[in-house]
Protein backbone atom coordinates (compact mmCIF):
# COMPACT_ATOMS: atom_id res chain seq x y z
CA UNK A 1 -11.50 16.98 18.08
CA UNK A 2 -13.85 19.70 17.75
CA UNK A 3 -12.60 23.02 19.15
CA UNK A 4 -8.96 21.63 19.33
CA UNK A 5 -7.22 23.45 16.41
CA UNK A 6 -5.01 21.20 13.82
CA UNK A 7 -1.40 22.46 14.13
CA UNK A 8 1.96 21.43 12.35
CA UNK A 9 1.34 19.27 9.14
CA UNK A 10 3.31 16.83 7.13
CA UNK A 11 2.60 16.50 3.53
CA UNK A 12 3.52 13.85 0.65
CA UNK A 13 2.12 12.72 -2.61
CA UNK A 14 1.87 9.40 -4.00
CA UNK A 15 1.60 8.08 -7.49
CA UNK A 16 -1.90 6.12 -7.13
CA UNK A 17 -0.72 2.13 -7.74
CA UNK A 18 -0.52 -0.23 -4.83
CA UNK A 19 3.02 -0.80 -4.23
CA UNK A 20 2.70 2.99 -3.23
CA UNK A 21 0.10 2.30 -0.21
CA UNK A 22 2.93 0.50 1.85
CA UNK A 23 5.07 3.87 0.68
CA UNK A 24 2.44 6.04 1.82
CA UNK A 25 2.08 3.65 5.73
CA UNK A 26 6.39 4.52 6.11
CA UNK A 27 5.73 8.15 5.70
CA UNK A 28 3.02 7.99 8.29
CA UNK A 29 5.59 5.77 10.65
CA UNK A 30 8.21 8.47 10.05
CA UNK A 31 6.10 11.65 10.49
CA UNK A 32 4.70 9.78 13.98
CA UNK A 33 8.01 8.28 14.87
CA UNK A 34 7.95 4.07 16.25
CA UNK A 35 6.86 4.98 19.93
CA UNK A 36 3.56 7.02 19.11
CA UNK A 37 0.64 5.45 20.81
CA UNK A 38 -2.04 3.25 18.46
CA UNK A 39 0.79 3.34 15.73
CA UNK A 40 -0.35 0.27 14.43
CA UNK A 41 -4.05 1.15 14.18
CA UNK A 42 -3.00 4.34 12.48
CA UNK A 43 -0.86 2.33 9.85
CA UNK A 44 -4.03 -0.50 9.17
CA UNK A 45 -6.30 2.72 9.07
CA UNK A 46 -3.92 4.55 6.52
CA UNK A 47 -3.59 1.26 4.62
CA UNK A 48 -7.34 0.97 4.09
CA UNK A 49 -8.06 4.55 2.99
CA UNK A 50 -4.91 4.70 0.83
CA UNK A 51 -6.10 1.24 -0.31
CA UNK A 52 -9.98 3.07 -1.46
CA UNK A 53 -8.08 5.35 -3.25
CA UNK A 54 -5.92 3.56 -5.27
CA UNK A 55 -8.93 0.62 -5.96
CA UNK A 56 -11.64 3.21 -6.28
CA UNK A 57 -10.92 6.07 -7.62
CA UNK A 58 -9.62 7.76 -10.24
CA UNK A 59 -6.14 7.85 -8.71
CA UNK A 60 -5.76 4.31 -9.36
CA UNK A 61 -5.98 5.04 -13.17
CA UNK A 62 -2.39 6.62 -13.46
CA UNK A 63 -3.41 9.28 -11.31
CA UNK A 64 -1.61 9.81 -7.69
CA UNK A 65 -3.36 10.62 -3.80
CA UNK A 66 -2.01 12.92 -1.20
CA UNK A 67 -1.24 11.97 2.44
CA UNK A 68 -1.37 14.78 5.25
CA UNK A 69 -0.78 14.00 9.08
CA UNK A 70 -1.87 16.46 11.66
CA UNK A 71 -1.81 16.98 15.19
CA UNK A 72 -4.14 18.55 17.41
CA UNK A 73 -3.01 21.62 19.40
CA UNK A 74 -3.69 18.94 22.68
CA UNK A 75 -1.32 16.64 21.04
CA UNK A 76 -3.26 13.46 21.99
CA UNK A 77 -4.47 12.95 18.82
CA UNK A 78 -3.46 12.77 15.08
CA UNK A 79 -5.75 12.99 12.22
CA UNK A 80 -4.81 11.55 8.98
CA UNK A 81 -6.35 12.50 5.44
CA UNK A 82 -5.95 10.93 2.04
CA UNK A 83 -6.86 12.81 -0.29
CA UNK A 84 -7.62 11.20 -4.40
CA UNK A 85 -8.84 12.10 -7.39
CA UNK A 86 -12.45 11.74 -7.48
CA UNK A 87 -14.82 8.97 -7.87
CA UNK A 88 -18.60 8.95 -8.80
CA UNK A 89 -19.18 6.80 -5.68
CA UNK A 90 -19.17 7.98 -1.95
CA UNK A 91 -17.15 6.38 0.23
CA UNK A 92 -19.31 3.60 1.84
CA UNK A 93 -19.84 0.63 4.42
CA UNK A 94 -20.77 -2.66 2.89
CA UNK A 95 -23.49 -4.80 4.32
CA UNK A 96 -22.66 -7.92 6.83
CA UNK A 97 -23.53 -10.27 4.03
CA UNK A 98 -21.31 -8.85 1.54
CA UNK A 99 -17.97 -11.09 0.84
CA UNK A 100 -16.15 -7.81 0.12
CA UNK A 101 -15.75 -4.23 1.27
CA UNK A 102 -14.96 -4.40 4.94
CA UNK A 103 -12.33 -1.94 4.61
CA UNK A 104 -14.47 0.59 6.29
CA UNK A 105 -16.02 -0.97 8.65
CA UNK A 106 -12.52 -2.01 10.27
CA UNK A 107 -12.23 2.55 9.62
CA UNK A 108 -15.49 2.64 11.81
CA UNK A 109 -13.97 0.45 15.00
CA UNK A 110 -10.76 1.65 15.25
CA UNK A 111 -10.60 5.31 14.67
CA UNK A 112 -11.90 7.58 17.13
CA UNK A 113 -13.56 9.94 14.30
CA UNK A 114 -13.47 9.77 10.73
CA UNK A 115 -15.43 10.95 7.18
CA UNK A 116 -15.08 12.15 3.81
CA UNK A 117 -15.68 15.80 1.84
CA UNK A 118 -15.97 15.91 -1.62
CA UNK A 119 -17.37 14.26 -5.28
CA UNK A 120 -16.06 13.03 -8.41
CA UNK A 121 -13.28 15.38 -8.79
CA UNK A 122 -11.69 14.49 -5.38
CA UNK A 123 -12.14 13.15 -2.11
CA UNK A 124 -11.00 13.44 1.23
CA UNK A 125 -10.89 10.85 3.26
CA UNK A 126 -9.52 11.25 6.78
CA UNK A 127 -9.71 9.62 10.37
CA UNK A 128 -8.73 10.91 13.85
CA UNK A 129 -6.62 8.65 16.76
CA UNK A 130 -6.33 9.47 20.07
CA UNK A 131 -4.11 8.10 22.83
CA UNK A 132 -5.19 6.82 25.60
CA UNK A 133 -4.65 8.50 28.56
CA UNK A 134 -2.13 5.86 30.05
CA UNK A 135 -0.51 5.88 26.71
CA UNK A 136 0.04 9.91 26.66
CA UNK A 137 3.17 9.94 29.04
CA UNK A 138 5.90 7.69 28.30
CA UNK A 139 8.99 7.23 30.57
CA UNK A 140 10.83 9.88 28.77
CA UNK A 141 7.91 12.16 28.38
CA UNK A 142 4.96 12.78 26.12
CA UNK A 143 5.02 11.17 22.99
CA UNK A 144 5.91 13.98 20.28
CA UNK A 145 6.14 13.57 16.36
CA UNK A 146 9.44 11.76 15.26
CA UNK A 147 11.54 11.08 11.91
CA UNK A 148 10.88 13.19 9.10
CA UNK A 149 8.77 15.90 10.55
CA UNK A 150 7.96 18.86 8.21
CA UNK A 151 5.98 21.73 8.87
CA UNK A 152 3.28 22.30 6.06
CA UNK A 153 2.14 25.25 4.58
């Protein structure tokens, strides 16, 4: 959300294998707490980027990737990042004929904004959900981070 500045951030580092992406999805579900809106398009999302990371990168090779959740100063929306160790290939959507690869593309339709920064020594890869406006106010009140919640640095 352009001109909406990122405020409070929680942190955590993963060792890059795949029993680790479901890991990494429970962090996310604790940072955001059960009742935040599009939880479950935030978890796929995370599970497909944290997936890329581990498959194709060089995290998967013993290395690890690092998960940071962030909310914008509106609080409407989160933003999620993964960030691994560095691939020699960019981040990219596969054709419509391609068997594999869709990961991406499922990125593309259900995140609000999303994109990478970076090369072969490591990659960001992040996306940005926003609630809808019915889903903003809950009976008790706006829907605020929940569980483990820790401040970054």
């Amino acid at each position: 959300m352009p001109g909406n500045p990122l405020i409070e951030t929680a942190r955590s580092t993963f060792a890059g294998n795949a029993a680790h992406v479901g890991q990494a999805r429970r962090f996310i579900a604790g940072v955001l707490g059960e009742r935040w809106p599009r939880l479950d398009d935030i978890l796929l999302l995370a599970s497909e980027i944290t997936s890329n990371a581990v498959r194709h990168t060089a995290s998967g090779d013993g290395g690890r990737f690092d998960v940071t959740v962030a909310f914008f100063a509106a609080g409407d929306c989160v933003r999620v990042e993964v960030a691994d160790q560095g691939s020699a290939s960019e981040p990219r959507m596969t054709g419509e004929d391609d068997l594999g690869g869709r990961g991406l593309r499922i990125v593309e339709v259900l995140a609000d904004r999303w994109g990478h920064a970076g090369d072969e020594l490591g990659r960001v890869v992040w996306f940005e959900v926003t609630a809808k406006p019915d889903e903003q106010q809950g009976p008790g009140g706006h829907h605020g981070p929940g569980g483990n919640w820790r401040q970054g640095t």
